[in-house]
C-alpha atoms as a PDB file:
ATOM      1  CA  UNK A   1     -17.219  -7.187  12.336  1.00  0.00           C
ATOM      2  CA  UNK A   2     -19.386  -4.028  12.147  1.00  0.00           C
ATOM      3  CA  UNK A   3     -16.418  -1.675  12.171  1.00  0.00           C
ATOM      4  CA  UNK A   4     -14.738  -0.635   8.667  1.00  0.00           C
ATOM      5  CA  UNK A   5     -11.677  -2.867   8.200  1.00  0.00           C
ATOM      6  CA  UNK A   6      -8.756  -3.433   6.095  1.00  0.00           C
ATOM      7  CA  UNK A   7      -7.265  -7.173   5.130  1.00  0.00           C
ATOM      8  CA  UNK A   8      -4.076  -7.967   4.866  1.00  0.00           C
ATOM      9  CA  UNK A   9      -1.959 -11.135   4.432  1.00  0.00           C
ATOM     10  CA  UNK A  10       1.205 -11.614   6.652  1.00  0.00           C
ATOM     11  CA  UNK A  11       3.153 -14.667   7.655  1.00  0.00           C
ATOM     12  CA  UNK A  12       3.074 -16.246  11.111  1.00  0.00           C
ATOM     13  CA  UNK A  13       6.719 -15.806  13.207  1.00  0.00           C
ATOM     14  CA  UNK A  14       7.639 -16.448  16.385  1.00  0.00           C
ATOM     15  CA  UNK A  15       9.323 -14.797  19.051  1.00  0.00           C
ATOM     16  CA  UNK A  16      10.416 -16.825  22.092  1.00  0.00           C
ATOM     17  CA  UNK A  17       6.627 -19.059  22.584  1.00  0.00           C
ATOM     18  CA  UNK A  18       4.728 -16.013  21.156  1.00  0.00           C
ATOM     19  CA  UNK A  19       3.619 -16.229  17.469  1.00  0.00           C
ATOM     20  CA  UNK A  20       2.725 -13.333  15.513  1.00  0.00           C
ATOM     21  CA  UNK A  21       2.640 -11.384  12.697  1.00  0.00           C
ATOM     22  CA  UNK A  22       3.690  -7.761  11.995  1.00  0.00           C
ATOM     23  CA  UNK A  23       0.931  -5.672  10.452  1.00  0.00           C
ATOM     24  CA  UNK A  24       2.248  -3.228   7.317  1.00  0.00           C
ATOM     25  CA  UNK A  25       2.519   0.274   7.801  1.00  0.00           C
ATOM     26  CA  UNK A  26      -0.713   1.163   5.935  1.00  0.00           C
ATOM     27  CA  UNK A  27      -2.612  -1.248   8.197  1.00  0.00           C
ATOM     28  CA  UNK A  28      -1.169   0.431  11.131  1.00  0.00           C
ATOM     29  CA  UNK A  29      -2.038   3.708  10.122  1.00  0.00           C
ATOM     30  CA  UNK A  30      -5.816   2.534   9.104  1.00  0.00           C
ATOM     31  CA  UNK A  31      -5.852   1.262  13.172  1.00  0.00           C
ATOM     32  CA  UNK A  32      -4.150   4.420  14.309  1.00  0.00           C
ATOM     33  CA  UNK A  33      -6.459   6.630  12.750  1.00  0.00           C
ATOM     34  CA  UNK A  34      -9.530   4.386  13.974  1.00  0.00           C
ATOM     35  CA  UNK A  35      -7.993   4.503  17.891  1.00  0.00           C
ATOM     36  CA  UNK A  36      -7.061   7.741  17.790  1.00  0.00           C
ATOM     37  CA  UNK A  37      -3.530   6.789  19.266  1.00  0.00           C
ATOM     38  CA  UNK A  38      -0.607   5.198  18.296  1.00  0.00           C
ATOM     39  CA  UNK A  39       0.936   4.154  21.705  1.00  0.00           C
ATOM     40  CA  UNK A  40      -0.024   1.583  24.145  1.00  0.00           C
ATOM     41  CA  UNK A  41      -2.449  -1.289  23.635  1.00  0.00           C
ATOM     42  CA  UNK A  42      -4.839  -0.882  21.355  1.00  0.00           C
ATOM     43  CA  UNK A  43      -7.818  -3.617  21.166  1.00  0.00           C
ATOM     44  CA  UNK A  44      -8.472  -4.759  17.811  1.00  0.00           C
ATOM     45  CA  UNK A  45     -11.134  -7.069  16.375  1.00  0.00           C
ATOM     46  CA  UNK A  46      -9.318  -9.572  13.787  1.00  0.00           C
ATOM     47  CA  UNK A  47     -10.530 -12.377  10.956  1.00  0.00           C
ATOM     48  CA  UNK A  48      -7.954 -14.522  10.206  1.00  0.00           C
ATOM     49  CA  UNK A  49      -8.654 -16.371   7.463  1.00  0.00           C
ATOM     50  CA  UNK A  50     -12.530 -15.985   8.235  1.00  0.00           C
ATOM     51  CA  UNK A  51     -12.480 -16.734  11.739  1.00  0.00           C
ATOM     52  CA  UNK A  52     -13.246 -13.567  14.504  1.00  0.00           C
ATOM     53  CA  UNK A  53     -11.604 -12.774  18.092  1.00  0.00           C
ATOM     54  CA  UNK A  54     -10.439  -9.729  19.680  1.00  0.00           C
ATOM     55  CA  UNK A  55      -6.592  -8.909  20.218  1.00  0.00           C
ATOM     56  CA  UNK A  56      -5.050  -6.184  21.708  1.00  0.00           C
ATOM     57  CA  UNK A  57      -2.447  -4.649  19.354  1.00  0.00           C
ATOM     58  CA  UNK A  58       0.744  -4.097  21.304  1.00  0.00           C
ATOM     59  CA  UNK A  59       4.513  -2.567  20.501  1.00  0.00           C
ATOM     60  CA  UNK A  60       7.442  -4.657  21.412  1.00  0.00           C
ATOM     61  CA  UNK A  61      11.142  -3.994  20.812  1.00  0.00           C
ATOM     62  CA  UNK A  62      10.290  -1.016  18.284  1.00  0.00           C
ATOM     63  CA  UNK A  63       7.833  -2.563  16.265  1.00  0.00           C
ATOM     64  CA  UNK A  64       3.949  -3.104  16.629  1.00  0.00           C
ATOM     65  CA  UNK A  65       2.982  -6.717  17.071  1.00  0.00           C
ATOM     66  CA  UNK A  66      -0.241  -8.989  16.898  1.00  0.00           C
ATOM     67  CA  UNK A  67      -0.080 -12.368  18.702  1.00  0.00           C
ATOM     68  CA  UNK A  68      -1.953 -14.955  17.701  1.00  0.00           C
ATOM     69  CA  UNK A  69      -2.518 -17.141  20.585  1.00  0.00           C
ATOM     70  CA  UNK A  70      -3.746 -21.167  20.199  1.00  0.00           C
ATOM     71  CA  UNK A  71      -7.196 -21.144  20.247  1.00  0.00           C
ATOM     72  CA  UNK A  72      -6.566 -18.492  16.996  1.00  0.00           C
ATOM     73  CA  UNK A  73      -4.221 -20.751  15.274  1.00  0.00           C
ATOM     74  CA  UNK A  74      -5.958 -23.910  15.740  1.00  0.00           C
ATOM     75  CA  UNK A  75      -9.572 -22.262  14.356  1.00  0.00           C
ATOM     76  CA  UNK A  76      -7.551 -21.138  11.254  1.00  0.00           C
ATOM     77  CA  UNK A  77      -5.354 -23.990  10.683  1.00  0.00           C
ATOM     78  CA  UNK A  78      -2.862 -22.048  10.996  1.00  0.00           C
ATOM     79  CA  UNK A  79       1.145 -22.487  12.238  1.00  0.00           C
ATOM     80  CA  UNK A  80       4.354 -20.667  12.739  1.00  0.00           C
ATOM     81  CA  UNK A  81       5.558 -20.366   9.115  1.00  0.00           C
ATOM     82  CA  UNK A  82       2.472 -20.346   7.065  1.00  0.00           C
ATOM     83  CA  UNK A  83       0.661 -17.379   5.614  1.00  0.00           C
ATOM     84  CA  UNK A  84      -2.725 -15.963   6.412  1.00  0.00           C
ATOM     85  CA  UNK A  85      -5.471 -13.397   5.078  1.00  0.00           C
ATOM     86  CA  UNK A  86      -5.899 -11.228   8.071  1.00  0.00           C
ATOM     87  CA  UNK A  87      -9.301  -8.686   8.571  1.00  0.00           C
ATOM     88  CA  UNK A  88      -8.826  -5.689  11.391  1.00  0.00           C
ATOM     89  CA  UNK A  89     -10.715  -3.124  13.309  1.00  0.00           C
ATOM     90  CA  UNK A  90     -10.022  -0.475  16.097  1.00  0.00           C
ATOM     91  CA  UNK A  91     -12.163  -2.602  18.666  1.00  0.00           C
ATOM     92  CA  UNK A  92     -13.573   0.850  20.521  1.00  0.00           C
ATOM     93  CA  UNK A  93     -15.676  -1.921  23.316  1.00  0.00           C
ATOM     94  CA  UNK A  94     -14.611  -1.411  26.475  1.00  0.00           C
ATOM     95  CA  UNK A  95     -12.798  -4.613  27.673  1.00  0.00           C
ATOM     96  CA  UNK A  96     -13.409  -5.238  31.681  1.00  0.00           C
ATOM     97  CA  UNK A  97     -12.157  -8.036  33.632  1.00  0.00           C
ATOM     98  CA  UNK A  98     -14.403  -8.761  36.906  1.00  0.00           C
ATOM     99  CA  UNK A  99     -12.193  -9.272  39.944  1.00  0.00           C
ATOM    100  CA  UNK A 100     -12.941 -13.556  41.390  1.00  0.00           C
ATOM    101  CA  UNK A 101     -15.341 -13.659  43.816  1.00  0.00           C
ATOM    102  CA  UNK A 102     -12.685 -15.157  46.096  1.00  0.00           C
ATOM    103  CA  UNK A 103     -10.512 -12.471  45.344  1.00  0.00           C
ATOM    104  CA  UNK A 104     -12.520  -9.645  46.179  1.00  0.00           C
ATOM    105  CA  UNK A 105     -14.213 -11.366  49.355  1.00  0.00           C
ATOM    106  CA  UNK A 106     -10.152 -11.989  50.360  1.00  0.00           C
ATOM    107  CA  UNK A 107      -9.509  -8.188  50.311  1.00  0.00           C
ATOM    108  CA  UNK A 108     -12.609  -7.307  52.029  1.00  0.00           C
ATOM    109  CA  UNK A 109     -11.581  -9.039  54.363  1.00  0.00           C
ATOM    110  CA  UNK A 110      -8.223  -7.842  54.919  1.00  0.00           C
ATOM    111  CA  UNK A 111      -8.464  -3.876  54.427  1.00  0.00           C
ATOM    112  CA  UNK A 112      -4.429  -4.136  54.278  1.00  0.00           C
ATOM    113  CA  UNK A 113      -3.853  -5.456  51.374  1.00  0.00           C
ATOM    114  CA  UNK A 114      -7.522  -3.985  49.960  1.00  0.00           C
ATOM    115  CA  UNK A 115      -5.471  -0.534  50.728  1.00  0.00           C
ATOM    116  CA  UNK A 116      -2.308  -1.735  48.624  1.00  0.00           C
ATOM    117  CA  UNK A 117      -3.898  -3.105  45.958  1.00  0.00           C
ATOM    118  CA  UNK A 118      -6.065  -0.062  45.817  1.00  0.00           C
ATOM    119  CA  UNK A 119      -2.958   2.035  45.142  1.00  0.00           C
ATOM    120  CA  UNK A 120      -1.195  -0.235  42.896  1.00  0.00           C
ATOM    121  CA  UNK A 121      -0.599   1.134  39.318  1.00  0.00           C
ATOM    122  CA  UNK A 122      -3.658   0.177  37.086  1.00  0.00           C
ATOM    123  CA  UNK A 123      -2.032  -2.636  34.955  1.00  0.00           C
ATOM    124  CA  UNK A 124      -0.658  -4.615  38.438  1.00  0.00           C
ATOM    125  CA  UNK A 125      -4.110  -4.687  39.439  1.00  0.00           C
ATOM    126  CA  UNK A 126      -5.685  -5.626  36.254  1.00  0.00           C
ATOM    127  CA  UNK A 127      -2.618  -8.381  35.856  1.00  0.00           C
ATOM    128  CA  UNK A 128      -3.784 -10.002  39.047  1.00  0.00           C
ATOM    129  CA  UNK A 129      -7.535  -9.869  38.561  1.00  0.00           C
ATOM    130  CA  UNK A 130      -6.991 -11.558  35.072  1.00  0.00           C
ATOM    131  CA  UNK A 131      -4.621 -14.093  36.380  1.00  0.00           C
ATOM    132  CA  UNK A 132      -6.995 -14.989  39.340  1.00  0.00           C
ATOM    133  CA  UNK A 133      -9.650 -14.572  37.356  1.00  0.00           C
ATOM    134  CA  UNK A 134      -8.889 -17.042  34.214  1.00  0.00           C
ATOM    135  CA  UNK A 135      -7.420 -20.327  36.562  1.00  0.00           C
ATOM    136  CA  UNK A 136      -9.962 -23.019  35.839  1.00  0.00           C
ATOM    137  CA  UNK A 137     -10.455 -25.307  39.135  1.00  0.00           C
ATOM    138  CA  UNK A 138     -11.671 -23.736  42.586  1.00  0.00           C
ATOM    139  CA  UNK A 139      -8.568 -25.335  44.406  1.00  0.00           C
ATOM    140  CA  UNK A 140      -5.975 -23.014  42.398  1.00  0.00           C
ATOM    141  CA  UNK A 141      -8.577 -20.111  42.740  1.00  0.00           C
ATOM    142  CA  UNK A 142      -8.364 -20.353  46.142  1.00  0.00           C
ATOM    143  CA  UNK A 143      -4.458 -21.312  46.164  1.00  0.00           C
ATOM    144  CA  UNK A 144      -3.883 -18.287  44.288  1.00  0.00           C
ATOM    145  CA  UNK A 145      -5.951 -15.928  46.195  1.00  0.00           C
ATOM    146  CA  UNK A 146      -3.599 -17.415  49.004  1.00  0.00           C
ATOM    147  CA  UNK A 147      -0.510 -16.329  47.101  1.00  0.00           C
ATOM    148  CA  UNK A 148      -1.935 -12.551  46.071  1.00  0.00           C
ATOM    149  CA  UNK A 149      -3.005 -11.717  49.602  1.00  0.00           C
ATOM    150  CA  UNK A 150       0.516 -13.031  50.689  1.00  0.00           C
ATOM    151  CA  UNK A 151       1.933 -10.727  47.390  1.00  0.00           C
ATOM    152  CA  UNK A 152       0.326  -7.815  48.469  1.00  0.00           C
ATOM    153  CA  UNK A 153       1.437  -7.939  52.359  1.00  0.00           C
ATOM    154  CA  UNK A 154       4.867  -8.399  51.322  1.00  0.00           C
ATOM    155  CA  UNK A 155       4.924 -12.157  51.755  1.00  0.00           C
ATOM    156  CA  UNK A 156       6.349 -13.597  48.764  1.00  0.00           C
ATOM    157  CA  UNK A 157       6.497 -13.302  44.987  1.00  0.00           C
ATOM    158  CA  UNK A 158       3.266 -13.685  42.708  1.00  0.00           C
ATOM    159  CA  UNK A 159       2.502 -13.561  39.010  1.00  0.00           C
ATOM    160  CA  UNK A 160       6.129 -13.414  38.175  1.00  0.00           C
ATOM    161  CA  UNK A 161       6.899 -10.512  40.309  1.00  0.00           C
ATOM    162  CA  UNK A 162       8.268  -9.408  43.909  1.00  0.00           C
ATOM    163  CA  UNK A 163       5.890  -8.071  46.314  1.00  0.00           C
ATOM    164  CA  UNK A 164       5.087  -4.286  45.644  1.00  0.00           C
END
């Protein structure tokens, strides 16, 4: 991690299925300063306990949150309940997810739902590209891509939500 950071330890909770850990006010204030905000996401670079990824720092109920997802706990050793050495940066790289393939040969070729999704609020659209964009086999690609389309026309719910 290139950027200056500042370490902290904090132990892992859990809220619902999401673990996390709450970052102290001084280490809020080092990644406020850094951003140059203190609302909305802000994309972070974290060590825990040694290990890198990138996080996007978000506030939930009042209070600023970093979840640590599987992949993080399992490189760390680390569970809900134990404690960990954590090392954090204002991530200032520009994080872009590329729209499927499928999904943007879909909308091509139906210009009525390329015209709603092209006026849906920015975080709908990016919620759909990264859903579409992280499924694993080609069959629920192309199942999903199905479902979006349908989404967007007014044909059904999709990634948790009724049709715009």
């Amino acid at each position: 991690m290139a950027a200056r950071t500042i370490k902290f330890s904090a132990v892992i909770k859990i809220i619902g299925v999401n673990p996390f850990v709450y970052l102290p006010d001084k280490v809020l204030e080092f990644i406020f300063v850094q951003a140059g905000k203190n609302k909305g996401k802000i994309p972070v670079k974290i060590k825990i306990d040694g290990h890198e990824f990138v996080q996007t720092l978000v506030r939930y109920s009042g209070r600023w949150r970093l979840y640590l997802n599987t992949p993080m706990r399992k490189a760390a050793k680390k569970e809900v309940g134990d404690s960990a050495i954590f090392e954090i940066a204002f991530d200032p790289k520009k994080r872009v997810i590329k729209p499927h393939p499928s999904f943007l040969k879909a909308l091509n070729q139906n210009k009525k739902a390329k015209k709603i999704f092209d006026y849906l609020p920015p975080y709908l659209q990016t919620e759909i590209i990264r859903y579409i964009s992280f499924l694993k086999t080609e069959d629920s690609i192309n199942r999903n891509v199905i479902k979006a389309i349908d989404f967007l026309l007014g044909k059904g719910r999709f990634i948790g939500r009724d049709s715009p």
